[in-house]
N, C-alpha and C. Protein backbone atom coordinates (compact mmCIF):
# COMPACT_ATOMS: atom_id res chain seq x y z
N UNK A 1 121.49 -86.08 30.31
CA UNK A 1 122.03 -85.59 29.07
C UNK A 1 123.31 -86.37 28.77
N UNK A 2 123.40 -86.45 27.38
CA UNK A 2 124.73 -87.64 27.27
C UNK A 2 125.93 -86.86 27.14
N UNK A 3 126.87 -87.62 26.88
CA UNK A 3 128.57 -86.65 26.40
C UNK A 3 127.82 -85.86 25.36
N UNK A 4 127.53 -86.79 24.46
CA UNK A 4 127.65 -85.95 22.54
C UNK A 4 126.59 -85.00 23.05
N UNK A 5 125.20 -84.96 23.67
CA UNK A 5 124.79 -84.02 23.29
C UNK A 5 125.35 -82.41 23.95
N UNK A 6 126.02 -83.35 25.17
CA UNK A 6 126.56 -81.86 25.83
C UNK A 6 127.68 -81.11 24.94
N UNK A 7 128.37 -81.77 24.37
CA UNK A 7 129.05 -81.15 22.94
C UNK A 7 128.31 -80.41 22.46
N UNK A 8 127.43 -80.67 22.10
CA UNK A 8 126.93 -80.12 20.90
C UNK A 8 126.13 -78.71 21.31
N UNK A 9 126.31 -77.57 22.65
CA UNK A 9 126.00 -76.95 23.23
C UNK A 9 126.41 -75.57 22.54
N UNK A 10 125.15 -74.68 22.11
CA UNK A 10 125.72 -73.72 21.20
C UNK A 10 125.50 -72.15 22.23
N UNK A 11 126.44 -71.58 21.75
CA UNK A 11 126.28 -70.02 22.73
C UNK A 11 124.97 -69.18 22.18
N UNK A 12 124.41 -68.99 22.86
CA UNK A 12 123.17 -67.72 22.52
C UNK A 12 123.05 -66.55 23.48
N UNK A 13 123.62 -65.56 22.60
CA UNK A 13 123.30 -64.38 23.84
C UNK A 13 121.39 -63.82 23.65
N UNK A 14 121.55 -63.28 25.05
CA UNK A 14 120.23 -63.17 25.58
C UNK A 14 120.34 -61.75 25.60
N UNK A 15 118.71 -61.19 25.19
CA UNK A 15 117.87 -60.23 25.25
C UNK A 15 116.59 -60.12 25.87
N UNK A 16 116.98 -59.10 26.98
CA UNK A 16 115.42 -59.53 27.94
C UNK A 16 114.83 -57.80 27.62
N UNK A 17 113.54 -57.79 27.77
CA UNK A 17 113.08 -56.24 27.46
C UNK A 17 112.20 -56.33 29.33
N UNK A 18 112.16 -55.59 30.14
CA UNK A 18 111.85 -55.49 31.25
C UNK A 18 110.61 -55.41 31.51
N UNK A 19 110.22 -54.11 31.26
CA UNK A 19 108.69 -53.57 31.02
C UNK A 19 108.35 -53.32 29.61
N UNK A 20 106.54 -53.06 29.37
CA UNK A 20 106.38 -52.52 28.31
C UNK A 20 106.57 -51.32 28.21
N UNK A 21 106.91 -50.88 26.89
CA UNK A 21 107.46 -49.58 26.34
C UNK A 21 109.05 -49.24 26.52
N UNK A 22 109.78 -50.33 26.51
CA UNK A 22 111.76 -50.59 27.43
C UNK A 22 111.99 -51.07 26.05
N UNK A 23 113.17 -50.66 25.75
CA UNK A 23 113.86 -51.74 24.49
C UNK A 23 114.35 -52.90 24.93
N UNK A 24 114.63 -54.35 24.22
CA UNK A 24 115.41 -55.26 24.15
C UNK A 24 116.78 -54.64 24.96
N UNK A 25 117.24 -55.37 26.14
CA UNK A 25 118.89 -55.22 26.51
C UNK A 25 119.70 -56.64 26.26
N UNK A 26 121.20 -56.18 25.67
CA UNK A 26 121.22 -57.54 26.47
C UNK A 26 122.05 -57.97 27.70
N UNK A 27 121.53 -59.10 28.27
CA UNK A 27 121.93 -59.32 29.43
C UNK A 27 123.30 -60.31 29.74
N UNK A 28 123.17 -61.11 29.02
CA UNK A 28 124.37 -61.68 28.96
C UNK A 28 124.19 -63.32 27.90
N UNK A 29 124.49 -64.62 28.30
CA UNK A 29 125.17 -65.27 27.34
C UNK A 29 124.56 -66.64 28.06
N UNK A 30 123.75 -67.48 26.80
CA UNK A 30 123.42 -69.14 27.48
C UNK A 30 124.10 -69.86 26.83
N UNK A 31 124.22 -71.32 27.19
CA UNK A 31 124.21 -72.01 26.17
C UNK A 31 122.94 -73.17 25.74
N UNK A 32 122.49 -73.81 24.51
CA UNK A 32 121.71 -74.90 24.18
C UNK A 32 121.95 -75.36 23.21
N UNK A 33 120.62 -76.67 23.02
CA UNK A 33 121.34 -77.40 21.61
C UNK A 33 120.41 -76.63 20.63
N UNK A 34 119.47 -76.16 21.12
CA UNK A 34 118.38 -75.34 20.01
C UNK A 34 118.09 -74.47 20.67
N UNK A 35 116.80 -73.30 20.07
CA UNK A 35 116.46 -71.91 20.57
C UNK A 35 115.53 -71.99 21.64
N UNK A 36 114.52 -73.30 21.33
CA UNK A 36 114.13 -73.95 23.14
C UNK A 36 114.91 -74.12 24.10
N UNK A 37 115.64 -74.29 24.22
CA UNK A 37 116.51 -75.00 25.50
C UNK A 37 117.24 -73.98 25.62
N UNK A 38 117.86 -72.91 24.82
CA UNK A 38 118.52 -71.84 25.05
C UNK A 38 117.42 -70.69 25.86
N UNK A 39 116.24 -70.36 25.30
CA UNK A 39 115.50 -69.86 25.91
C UNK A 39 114.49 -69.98 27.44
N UNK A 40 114.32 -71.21 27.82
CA UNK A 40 114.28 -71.81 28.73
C UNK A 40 115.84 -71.70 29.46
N UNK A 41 116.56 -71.86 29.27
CA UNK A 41 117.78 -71.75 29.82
C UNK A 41 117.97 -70.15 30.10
N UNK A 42 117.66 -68.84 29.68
CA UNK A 42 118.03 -67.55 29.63
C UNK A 42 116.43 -67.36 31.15
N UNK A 43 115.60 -67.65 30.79
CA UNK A 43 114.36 -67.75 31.46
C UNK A 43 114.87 -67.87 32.85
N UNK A 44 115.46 -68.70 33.37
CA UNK A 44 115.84 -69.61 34.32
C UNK A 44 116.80 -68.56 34.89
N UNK A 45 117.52 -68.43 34.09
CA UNK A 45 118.98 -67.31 34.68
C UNK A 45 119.21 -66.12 34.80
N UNK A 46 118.25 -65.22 33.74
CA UNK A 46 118.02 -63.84 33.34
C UNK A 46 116.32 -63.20 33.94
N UNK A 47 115.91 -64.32 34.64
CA UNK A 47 114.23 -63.60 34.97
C UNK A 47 114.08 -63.49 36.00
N UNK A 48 114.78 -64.26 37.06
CA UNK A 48 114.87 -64.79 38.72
C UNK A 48 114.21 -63.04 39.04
N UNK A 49 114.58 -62.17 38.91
CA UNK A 49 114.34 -60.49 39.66
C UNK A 49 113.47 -59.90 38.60
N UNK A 50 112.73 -59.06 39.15
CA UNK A 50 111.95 -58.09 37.83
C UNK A 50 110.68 -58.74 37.31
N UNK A 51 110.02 -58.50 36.60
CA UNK A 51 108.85 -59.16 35.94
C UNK A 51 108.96 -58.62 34.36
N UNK A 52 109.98 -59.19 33.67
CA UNK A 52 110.16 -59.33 32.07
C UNK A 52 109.18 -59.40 31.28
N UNK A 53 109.07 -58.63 30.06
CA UNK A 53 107.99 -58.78 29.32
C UNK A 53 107.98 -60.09 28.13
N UNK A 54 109.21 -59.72 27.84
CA UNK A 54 110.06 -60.78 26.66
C UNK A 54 111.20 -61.02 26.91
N UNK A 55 111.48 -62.31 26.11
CA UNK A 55 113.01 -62.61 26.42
C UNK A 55 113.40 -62.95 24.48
N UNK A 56 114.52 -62.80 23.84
CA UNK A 56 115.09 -62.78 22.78
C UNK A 56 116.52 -63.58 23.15
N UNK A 57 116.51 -64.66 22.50
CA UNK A 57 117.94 -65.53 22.13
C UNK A 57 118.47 -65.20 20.52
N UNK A 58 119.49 -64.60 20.37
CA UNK A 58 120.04 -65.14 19.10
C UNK A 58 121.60 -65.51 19.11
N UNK A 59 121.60 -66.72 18.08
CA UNK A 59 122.89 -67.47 18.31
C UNK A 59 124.24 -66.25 18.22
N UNK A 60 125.15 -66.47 19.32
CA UNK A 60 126.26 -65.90 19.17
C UNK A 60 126.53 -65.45 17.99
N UNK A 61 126.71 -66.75 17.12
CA UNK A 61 127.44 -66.49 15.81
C UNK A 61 127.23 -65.64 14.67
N UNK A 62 125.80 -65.30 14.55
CA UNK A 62 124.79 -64.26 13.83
C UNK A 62 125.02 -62.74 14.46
N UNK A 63 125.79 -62.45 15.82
CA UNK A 63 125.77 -61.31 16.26
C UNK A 63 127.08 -60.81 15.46
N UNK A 64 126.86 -59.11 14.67
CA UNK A 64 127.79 -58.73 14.42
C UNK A 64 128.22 -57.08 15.11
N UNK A 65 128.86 -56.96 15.78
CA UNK A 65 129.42 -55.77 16.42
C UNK A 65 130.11 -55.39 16.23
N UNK A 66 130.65 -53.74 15.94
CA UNK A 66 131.78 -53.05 15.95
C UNK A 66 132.38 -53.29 16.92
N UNK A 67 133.65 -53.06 17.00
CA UNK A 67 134.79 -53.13 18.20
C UNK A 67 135.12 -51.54 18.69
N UNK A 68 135.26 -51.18 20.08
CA UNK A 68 136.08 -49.70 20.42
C UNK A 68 136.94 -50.14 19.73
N UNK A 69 138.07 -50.39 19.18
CA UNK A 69 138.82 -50.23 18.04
C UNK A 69 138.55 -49.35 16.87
N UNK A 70 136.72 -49.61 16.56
CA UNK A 70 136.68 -49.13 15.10
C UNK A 70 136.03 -47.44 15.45
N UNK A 71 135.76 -47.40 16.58
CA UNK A 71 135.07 -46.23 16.88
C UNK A 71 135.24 -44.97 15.98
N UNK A 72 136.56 -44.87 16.09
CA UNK A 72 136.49 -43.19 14.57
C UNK A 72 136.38 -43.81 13.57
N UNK A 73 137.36 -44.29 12.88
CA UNK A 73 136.79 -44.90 11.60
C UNK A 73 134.89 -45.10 11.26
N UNK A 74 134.70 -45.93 12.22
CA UNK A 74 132.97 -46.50 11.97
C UNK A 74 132.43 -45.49 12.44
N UNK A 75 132.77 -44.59 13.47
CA UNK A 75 130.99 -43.55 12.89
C UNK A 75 131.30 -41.75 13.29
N UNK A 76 132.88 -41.72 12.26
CA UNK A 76 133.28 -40.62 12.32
C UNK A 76 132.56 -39.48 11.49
N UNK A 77 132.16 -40.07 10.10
CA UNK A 77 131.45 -40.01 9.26
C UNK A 77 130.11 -38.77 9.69
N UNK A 78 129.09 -38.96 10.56
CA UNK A 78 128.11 -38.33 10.98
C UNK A 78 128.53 -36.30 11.43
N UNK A 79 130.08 -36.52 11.76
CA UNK A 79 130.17 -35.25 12.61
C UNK A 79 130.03 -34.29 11.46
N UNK A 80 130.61 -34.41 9.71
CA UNK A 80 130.25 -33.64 9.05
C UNK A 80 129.39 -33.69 7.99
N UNK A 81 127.90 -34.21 8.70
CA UNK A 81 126.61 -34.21 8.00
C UNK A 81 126.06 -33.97 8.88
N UNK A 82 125.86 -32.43 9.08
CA UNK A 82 125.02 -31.94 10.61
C UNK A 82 123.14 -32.10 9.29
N UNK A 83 123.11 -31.82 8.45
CA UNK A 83 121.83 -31.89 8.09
C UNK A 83 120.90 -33.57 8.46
N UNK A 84 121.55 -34.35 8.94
CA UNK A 84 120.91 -35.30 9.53
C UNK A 84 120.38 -35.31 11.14
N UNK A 85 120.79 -34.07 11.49
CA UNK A 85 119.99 -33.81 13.02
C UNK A 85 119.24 -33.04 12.82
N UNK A 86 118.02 -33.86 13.41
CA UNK A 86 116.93 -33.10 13.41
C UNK A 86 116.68 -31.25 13.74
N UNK A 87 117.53 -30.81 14.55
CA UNK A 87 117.72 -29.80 14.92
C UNK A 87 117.98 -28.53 13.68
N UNK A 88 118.33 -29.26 12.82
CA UNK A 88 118.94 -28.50 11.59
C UNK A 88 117.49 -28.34 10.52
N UNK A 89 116.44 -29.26 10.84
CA UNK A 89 115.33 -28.69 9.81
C UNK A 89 114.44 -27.91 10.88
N UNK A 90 113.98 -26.78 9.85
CA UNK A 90 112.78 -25.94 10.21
C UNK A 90 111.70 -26.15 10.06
N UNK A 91 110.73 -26.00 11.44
CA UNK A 91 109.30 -26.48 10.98
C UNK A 91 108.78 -25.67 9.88
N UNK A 92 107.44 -26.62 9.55
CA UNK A 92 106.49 -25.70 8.35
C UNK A 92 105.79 -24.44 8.34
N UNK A 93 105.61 -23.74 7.83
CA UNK A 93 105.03 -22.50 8.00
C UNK A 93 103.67 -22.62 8.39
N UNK A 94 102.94 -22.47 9.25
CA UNK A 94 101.70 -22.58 9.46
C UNK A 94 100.63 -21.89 8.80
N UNK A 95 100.78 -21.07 7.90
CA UNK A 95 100.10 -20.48 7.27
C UNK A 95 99.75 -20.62 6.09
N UNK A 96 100.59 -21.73 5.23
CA UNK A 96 100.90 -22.47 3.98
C UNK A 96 99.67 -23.26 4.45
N UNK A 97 99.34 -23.16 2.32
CA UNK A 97 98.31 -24.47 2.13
C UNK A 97 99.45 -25.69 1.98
N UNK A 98 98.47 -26.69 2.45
CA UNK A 98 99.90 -27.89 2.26
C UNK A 98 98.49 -29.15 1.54
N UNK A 99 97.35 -28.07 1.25
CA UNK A 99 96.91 -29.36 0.69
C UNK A 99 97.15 -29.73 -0.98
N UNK A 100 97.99 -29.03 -1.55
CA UNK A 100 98.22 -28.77 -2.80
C UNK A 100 98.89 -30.13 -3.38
């Protein structure tokens, strides 16, 4: 590999999902010059243990995250809209036509 292309080495954090029916985690951080070589590169570093189902690269720079900083501000909001937990609707009457 030459100087320039090792420059040109972009961060991609990695998402490995373990088993089927597991969400996407992520695991930590490669670098490449494209999403081949980044992925092959996460492959290599993130698979060694376990038997992975999938692996997911996306470039650092596309990731956007809240900070613990924003924590009340960003999702203080929910504590007074209890009608968005499920807990708060009542099932249907079973005795109702509902083919109407």
């Amino acid at each position: 590999m030459s100087r320039d292309s090792a420059g040109a080495q972009t961060p991609w954090e990695v998402f490995v999902r373990p088993r089927r029916g597991l969400s996407h985690q992520h695991v930590g951080s490669v670098h490449g010059a494209d999403s081949d070589m980044a992925i092959a590169n996460a492959r290599d570093l993130y698979t060694r243990r376990g038997d992975p189902v999938s692996i997911w690269v996306v470039r650092s720079e596309a990731v956007r995250a809240s900070s613990p900083a924003e924590k009340d501000p960003f999702f203080s909001n929910g504590a007074d809209k209890p009608y968005r937990y499920p807990q708060m609707y009542v099932p249907l009457n079973d005795g109702a036509d509902h083919d109407e």
